[in-house]
Protein backbone atom coordinates (compact mmCIF):
# COMPACT_ATOMS: atom_id res chain seq x y z
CA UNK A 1 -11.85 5.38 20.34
CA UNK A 2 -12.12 8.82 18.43
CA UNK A 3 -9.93 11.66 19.24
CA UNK A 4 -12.09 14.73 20.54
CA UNK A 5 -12.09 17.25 17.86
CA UNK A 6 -11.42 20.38 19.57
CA UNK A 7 -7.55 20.74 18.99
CA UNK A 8 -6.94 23.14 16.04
CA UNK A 9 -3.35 22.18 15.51
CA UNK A 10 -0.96 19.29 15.32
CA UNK A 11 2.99 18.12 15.04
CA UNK A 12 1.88 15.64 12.75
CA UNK A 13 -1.50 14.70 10.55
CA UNK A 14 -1.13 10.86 9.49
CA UNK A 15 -3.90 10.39 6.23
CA UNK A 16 -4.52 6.44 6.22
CA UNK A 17 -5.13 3.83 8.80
CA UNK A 18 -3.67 1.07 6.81
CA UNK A 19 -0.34 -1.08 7.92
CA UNK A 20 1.36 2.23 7.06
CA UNK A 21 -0.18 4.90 8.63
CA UNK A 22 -0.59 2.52 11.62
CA UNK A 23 2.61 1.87 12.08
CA UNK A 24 3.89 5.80 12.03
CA UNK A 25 1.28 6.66 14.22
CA UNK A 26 2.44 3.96 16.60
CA UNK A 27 5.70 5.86 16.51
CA UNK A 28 4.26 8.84 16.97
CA UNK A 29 2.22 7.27 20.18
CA UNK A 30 5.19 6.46 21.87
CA UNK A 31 7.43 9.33 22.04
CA UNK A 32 4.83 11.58 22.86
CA UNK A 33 3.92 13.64 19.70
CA UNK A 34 0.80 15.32 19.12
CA UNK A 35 -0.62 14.07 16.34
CA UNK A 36 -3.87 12.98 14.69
CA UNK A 37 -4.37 9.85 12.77
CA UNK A 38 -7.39 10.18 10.27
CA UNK A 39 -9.18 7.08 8.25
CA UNK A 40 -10.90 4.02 8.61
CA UNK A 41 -8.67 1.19 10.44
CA UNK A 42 -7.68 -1.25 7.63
CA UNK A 43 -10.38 -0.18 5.69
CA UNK A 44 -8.74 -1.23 2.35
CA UNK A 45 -7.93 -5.44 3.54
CA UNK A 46 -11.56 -5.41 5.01
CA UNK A 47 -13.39 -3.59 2.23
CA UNK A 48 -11.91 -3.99 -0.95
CA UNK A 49 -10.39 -7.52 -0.44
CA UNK A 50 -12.02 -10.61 -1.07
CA UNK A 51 -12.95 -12.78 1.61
CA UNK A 52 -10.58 -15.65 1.90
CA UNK A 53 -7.68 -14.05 -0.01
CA UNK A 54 -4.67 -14.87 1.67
CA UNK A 55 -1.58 -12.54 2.83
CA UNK A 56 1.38 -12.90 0.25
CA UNK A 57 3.84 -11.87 2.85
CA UNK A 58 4.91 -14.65 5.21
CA UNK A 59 3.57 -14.01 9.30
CA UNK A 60 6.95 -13.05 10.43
CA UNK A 61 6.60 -9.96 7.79
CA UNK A 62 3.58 -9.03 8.73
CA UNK A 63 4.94 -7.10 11.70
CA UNK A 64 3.57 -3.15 12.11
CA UNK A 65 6.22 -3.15 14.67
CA UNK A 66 9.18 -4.85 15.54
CA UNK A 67 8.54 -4.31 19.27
CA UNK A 68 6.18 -5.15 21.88
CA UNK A 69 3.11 -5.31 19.17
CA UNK A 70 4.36 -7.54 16.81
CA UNK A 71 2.80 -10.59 14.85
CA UNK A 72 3.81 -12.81 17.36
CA UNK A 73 2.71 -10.96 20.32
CA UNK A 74 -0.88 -11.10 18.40
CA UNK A 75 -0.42 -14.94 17.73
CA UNK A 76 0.08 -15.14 22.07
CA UNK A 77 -2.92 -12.72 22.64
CA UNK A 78 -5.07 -15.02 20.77
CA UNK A 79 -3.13 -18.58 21.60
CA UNK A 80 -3.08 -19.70 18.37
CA UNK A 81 0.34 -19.55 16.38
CA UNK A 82 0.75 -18.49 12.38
CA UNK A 83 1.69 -21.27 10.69
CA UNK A 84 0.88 -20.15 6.96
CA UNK A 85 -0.05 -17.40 5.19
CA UNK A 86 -2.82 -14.59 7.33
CA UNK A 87 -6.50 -14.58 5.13
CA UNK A 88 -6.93 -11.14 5.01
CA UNK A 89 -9.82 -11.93 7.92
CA UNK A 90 -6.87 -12.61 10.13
CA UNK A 91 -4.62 -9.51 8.80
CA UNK A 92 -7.51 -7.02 10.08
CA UNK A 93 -8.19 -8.89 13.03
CA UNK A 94 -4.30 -7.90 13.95
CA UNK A 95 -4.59 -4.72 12.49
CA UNK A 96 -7.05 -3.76 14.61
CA UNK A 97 -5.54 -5.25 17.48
CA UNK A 98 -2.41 -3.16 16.75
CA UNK A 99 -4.56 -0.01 17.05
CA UNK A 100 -5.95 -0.48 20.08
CA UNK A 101 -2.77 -1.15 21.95
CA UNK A 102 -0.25 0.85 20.35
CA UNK A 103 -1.88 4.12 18.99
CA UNK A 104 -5.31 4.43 20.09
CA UNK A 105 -6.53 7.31 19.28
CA UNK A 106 -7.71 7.29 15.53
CA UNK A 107 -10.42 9.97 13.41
CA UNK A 108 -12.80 7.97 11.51
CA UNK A 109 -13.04 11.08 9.36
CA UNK A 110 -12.83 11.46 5.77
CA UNK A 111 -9.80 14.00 4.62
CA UNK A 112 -11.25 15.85 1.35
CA UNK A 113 -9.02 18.52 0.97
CA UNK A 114 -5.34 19.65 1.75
CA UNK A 115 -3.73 23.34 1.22
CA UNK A 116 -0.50 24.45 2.78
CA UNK A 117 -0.46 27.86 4.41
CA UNK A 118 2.13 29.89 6.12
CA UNK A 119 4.68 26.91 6.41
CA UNK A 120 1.97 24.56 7.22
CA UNK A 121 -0.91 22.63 6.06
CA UNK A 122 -5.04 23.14 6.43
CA UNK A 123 -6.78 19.95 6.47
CA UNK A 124 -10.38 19.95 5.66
CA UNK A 125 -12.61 17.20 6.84
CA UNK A 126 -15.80 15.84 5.07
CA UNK A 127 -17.74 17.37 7.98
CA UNK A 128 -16.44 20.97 6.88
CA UNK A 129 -13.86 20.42 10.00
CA UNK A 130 -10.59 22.00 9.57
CA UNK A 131 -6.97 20.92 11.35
CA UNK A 132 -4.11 22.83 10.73
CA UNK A 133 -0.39 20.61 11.20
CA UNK A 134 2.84 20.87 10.74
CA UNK A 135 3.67 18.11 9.44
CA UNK A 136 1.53 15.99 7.08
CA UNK A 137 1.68 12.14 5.94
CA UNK A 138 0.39 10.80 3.18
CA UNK A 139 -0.21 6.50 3.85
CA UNK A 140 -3.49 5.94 1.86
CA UNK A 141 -2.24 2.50 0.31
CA UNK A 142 -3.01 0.89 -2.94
CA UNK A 143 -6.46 1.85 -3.72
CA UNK A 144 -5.88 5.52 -5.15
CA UNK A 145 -3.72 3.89 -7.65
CA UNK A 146 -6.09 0.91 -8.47
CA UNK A 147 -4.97 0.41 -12.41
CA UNK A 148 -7.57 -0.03 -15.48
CA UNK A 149 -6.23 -0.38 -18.69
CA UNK A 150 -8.00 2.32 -21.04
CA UNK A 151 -9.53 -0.74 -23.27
CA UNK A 152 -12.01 -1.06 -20.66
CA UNK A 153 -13.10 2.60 -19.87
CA UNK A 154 -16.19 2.76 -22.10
CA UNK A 155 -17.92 -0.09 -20.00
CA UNK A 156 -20.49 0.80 -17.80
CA UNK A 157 -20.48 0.23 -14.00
CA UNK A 158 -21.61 -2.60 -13.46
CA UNK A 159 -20.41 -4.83 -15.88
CA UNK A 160 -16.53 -4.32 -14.75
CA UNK A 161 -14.84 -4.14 -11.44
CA UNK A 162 -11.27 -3.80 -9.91
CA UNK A 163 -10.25 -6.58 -8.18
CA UNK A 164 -10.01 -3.80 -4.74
CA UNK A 165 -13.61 -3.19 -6.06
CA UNK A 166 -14.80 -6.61 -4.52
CA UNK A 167 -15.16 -8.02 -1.56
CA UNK A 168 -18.15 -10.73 -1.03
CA UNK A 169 -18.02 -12.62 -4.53
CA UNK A 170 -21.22 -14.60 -3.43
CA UNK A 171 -23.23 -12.49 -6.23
CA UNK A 172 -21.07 -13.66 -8.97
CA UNK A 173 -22.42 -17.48 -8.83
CA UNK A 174 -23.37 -18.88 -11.51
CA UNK A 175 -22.03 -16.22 -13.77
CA UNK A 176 -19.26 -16.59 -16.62
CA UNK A 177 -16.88 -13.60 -15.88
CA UNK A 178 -13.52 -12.75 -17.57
CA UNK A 179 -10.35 -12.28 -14.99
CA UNK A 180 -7.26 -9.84 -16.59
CA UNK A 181 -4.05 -10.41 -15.18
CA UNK A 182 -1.62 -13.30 -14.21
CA UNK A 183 -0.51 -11.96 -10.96
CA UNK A 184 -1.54 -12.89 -7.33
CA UNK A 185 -4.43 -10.93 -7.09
CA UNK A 186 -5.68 -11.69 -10.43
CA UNK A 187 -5.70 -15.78 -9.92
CA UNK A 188 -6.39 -15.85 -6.78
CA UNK A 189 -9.46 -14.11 -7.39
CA UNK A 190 -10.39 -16.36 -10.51
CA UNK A 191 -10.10 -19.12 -7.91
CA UNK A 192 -12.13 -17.78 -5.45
CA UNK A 193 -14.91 -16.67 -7.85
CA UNK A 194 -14.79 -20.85 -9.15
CA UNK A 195 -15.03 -21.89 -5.89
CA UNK A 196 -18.15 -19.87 -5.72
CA UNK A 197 -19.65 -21.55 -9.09
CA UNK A 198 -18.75 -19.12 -11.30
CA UNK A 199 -17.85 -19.76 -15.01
CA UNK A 200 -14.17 -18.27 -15.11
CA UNK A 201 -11.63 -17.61 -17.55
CA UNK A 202 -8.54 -16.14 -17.21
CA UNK A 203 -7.15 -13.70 -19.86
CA UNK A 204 -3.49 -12.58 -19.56
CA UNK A 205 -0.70 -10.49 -21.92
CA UNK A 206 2.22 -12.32 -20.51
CA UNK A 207 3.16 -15.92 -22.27
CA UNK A 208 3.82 -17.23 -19.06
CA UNK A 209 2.39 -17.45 -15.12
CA UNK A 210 5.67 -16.64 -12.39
CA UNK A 211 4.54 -18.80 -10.05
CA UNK A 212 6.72 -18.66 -6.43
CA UNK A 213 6.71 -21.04 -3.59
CA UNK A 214 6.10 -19.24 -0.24
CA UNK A 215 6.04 -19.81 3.62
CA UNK A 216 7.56 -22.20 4.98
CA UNK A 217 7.78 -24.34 1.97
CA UNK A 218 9.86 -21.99 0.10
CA UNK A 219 12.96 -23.12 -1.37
CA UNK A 220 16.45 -21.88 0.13
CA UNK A 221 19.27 -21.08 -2.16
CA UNK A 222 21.70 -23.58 -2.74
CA UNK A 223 25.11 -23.41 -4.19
CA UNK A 224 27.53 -20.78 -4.60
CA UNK A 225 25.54 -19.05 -7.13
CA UNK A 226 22.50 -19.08 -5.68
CA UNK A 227 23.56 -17.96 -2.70
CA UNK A 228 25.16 -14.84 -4.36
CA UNK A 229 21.77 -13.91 -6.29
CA UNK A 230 20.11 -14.12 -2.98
CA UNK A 231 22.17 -11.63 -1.05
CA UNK A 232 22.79 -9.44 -3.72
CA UNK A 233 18.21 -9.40 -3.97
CA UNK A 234 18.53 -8.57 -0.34
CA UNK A 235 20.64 -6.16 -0.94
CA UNK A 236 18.57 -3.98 -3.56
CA UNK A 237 15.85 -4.46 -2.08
CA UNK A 238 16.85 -3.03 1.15
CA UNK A 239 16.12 0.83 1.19
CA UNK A 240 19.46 2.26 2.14
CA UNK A 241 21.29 0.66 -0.87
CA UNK A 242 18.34 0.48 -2.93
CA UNK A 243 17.99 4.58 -2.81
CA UNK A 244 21.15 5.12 -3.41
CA UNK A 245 20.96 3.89 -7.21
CA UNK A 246 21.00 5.96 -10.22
CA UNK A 247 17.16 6.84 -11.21
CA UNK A 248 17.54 4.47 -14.00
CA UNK A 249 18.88 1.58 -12.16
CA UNK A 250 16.07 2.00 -9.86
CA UNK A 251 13.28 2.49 -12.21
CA UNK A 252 14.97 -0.80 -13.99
CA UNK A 253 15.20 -3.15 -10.61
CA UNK A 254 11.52 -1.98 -8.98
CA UNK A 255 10.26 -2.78 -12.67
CA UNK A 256 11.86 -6.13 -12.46
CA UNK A 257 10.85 -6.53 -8.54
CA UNK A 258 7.16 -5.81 -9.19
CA UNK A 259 6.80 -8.10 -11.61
CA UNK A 260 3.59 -10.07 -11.60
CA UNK A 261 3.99 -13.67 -9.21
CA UNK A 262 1.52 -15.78 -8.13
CA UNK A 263 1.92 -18.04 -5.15
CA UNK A 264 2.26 -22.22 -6.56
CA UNK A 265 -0.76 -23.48 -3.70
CA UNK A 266 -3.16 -21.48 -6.33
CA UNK A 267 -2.30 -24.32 -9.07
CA UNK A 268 -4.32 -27.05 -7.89
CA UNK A 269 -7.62 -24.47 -7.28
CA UNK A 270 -7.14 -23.15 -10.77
CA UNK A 271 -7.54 -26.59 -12.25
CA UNK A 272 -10.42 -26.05 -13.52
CA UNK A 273 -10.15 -22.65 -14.46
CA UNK A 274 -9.18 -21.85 -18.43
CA UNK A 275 -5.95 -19.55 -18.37
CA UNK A 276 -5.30 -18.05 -21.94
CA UNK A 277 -2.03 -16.59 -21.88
CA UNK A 278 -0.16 -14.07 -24.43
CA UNK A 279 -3.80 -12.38 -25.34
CA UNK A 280 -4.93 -8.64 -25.19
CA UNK A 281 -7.81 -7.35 -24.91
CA UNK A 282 -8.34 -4.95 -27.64
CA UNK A 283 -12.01 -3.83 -27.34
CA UNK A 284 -14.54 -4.18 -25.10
CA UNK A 285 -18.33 -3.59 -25.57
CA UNK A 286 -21.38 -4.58 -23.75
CA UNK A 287 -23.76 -5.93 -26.53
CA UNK A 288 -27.23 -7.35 -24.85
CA UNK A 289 -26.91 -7.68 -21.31
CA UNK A 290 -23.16 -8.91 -21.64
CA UNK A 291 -19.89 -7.83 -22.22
CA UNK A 292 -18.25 -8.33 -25.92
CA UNK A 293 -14.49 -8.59 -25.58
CA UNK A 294 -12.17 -8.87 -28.56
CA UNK A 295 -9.02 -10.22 -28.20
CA UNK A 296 -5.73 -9.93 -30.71
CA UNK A 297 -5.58 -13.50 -32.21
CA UNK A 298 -9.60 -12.35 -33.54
CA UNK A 299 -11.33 -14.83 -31.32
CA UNK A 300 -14.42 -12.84 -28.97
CA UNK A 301 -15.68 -13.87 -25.78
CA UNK A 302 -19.35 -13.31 -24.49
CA UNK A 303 -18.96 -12.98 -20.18
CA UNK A 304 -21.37 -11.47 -17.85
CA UNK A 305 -19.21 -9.45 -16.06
CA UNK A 306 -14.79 -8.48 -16.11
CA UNK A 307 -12.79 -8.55 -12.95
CA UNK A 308 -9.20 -6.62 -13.67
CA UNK A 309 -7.00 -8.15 -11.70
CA UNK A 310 -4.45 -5.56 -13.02
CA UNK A 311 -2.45 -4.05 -10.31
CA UNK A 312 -1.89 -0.68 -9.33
CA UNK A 313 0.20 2.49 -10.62
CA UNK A 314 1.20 5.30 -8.46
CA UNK A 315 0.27 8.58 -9.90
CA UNK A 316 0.45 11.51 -7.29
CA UNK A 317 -2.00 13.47 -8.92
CA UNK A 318 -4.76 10.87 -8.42
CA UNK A 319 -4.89 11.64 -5.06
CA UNK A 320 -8.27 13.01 -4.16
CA UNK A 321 -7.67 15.64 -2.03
CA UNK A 322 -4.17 17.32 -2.87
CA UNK A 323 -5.43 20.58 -5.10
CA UNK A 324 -3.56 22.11 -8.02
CA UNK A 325 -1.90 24.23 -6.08
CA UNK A 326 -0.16 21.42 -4.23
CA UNK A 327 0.23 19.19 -6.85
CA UNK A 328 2.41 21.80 -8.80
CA UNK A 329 4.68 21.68 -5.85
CA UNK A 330 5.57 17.65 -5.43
CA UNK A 331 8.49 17.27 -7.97
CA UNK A 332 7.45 13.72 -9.55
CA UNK A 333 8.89 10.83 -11.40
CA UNK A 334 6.76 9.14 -13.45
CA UNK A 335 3.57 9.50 -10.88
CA UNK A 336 5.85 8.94 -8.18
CA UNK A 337 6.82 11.75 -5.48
CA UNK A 338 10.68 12.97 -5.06
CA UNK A 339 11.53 12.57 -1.48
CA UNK A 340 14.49 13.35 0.52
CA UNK A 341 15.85 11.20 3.01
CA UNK A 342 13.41 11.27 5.78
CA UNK A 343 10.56 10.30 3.10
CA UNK A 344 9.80 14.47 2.78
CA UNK A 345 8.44 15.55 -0.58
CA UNK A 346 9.74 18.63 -2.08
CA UNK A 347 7.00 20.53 -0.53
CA UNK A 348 8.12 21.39 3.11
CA UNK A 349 6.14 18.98 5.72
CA UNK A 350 4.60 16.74 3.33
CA UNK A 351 5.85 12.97 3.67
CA UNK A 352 4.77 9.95 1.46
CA UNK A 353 4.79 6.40 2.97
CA UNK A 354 3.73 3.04 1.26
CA UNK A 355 3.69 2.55 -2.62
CA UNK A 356 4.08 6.64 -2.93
CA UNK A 357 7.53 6.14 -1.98
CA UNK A 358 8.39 3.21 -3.67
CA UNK A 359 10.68 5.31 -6.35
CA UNK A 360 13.00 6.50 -3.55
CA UNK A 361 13.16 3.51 -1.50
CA UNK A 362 12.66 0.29 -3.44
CA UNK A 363 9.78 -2.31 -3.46
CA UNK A 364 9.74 -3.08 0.38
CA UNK A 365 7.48 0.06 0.24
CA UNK A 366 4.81 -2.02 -1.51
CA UNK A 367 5.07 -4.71 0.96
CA UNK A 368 3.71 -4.90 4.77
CA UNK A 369 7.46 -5.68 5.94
CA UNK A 370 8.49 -1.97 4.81
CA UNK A 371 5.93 -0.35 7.26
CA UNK A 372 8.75 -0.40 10.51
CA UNK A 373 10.86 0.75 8.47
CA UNK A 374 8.84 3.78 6.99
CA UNK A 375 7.37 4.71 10.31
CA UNK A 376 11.06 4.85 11.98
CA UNK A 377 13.09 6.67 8.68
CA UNK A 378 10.06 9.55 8.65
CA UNK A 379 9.99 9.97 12.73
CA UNK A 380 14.15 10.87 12.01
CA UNK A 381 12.55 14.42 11.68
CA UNK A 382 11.86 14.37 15.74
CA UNK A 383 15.45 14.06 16.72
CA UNK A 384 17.38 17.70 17.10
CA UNK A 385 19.90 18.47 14.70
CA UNK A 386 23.50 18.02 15.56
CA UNK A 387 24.68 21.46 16.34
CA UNK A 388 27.23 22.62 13.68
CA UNK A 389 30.85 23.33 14.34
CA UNK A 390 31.33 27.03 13.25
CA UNK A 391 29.44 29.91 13.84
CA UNK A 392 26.74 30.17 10.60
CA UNK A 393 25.81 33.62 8.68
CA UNK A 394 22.46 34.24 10.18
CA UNK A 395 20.33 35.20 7.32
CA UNK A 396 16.92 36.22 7.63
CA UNK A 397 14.42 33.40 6.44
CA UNK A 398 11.41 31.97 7.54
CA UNK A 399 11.23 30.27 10.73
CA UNK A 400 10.86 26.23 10.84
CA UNK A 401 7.86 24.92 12.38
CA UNK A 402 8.44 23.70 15.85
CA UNK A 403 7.70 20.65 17.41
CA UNK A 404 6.35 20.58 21.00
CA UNK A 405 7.90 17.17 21.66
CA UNK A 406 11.50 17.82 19.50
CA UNK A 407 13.51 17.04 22.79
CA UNK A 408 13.77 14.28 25.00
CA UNK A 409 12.59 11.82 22.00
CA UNK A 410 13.44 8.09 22.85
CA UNK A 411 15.91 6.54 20.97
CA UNK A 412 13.71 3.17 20.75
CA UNK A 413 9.95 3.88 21.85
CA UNK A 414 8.22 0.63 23.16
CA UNK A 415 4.63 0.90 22.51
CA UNK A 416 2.11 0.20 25.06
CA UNK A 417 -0.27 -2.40 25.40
């Protein structure tokens, strides 16, 4: 269902359809805000994933809700339980599930531009539409911030692709193509692409794979030590300790959270897959229909296409539609937006949720189990201020935008089905 277009102005413009925006707008749904939710439902897991790549999360943290539309609630609605890992066939299948019951309204609509004015924001549409709203969220996911290393720049399209580039790999067959990375998306890939008779090699910097049992075969710590290490990675990790860190601490743990994993069931599918750790790429050419890569021990290799399974990096001025103008506002940290504690940038009515926000509020942000958690810290703003206890110097300053629905806001909104 597409909201009718005739409403000029909003509470609250959500930018992404993802597990994210989803979940916020879910939120949103239930205590009764006016708001519009623009993008493609799960556009990202159903166009730029492959098919057959699995969920790394477990089911149980795959949750856009921890109330009546939750993971499990799906597993009853289609009588099957989760007992492993969700292909990311299944993850859009709830996804889009989740939208229909708990925030149904959504704008298909492309967002190209956004411009605050006169303590709000002007959203353009790709239709020449225009919105204005008071407040704006920004939950477009990963694929803004889709990595490539600069050693690959000068190749042509065509001849190398993004892992979020791909989706059906049945072209690649027969092919010899080159995979970057040692992380889940990066081997997992390589796997797929052998399993459709391509000739695959794996090229990675690191000396060795971090491979990590999960599901329900995943180890649980034992002994007093591990026990320790274990609650004290919970504890980082969560977002209320985690933001509380010095800058450098943070930068120093979401560095050493993010590191590249891959999960152990990929070992016996990569079996026949060459993995040549500890080498760079150092130049890559295309030279007769293929591409030339040169490595750093001086040893080539001749593929037909690369696949960079490299990862993502935030970087707030990537993002399509913010302007100049806007940019200059966002105080960053190395790409990634300053926000306060409601997940509000430092320019007024602009919120980041997802990987924009990891900085702030750890790694769960990069993860599908720190969408809840997003979608109830940034709907904080709806609840009326505590009135203070003395009598405040009025001072003339400009007035804060209102929200129609600022009262009355439940405590715990159930969604509806």
């Amino acid at each position: 269902m597409v909201t009718s277009h005739n409403s000029r102005c909003r509470d609250f413009a959500v930018i992404g359809a993802g597990p994210f925006g989803l979940a916020l707008a879910a939120r949103l749904q239930a205590a009764n805000v006016d708001y519009a939710l623009f993008g493609r439902v799960m556009s990202f897991w159903r166009e730029q994933v492959p098919k057959g790549m699995r969920v790394l999360s477990d089911p149980e943290h795959c949750s856009f809700s921890h109330h009546e539309c939750d993971i499990n609630a799906y597993a009853a609605f289609r009588g099957i339980p989760f007992v492993r890992s969700l292909t990311a066939e299944e993850f859009v299948a709830y996804g889009e599930w989740f939208q229909r019951n708990a925030c149904p309204n959504v704008d298909q609509r492309t967002v190209v531009q956004i411009a605050r004015r006169d303590g709000a924001y002007r959203i353009c549409l790709e239709d020449g539409d225009e919105i204005i709203a008071h407040h704006v969220v920004v939950a477009t996911g990963w694929k803004t911030f889709a990595f490539r290393p600069v050693e690959f720049s000068s190749l042509p399209p065509g001849f190398v692709f993004h892992s979020s580039d791909l989706c059906d790999l049945t072209g690649f067959q027969g092919k010899k193509v080159a995979v970057i990375g040692s992380g889940q998306s990066a081997l997992e890939c390589a796997a797929l692409l052998s399993e459709e008779h391509a000739e695959v090699e794996v090229l990675a910097r690191a000396d060795r794979i971090n491979w990590r049992v999960y599901g329900n075969h995943a180890a649980r710590p034992s002994g007093a030590k591990g026990l320790l290490r274990s609650l004290l990675r919970a504890s980082l990790n969560n977002p209320e300790v985690y933001r509380r860190l010095s800058p450098s601490l943070r930068g120093l743990w979401l560095e050493r959270t993010l590191l590249p994993v891959a999960d152990t069931e990929l070992k016996s599918r990569l079996a026949a897959v060459p993995i040549s750790l500890g080498r760079k790429v150092t130049h890559a050419v295309v030279k007769a229909e293929q591409v030339e890569l040169r490595l750093d021990d001086r040893t080539t290799r001749s593929v037909d296409y690369v696949v960079l399974g490299t990862g993502y990096r935030v970087a707030v001025n990537s993002i399509p539609f913010f302007g100049p103008e806007l940019r200059s506002e966002i105080k960053q940290h190395q790409g990634y937006p300053e926000l306060n504690t409601v997940m509000e940038s430092t320019s007024p009515g602009l919120y980041f949720a997802g990987v924009a926000a990891a900085h702030n509020f750890g790694a769960d942000m990069w993860f599908i189990h720190g969408a809840p958690w997003a979608a109830e810290r940034i709907t904080r703003v709806l609840e009326p201020r505590p009135r203070a206890w003395y009598l405040p110097i009025v001072t003339k300053r400009a007035p804060r935008p209102s929200l129609t629905t600022r009262r009355n806001i439940p405590k715990m909104p159930k969604l509806k089905r």
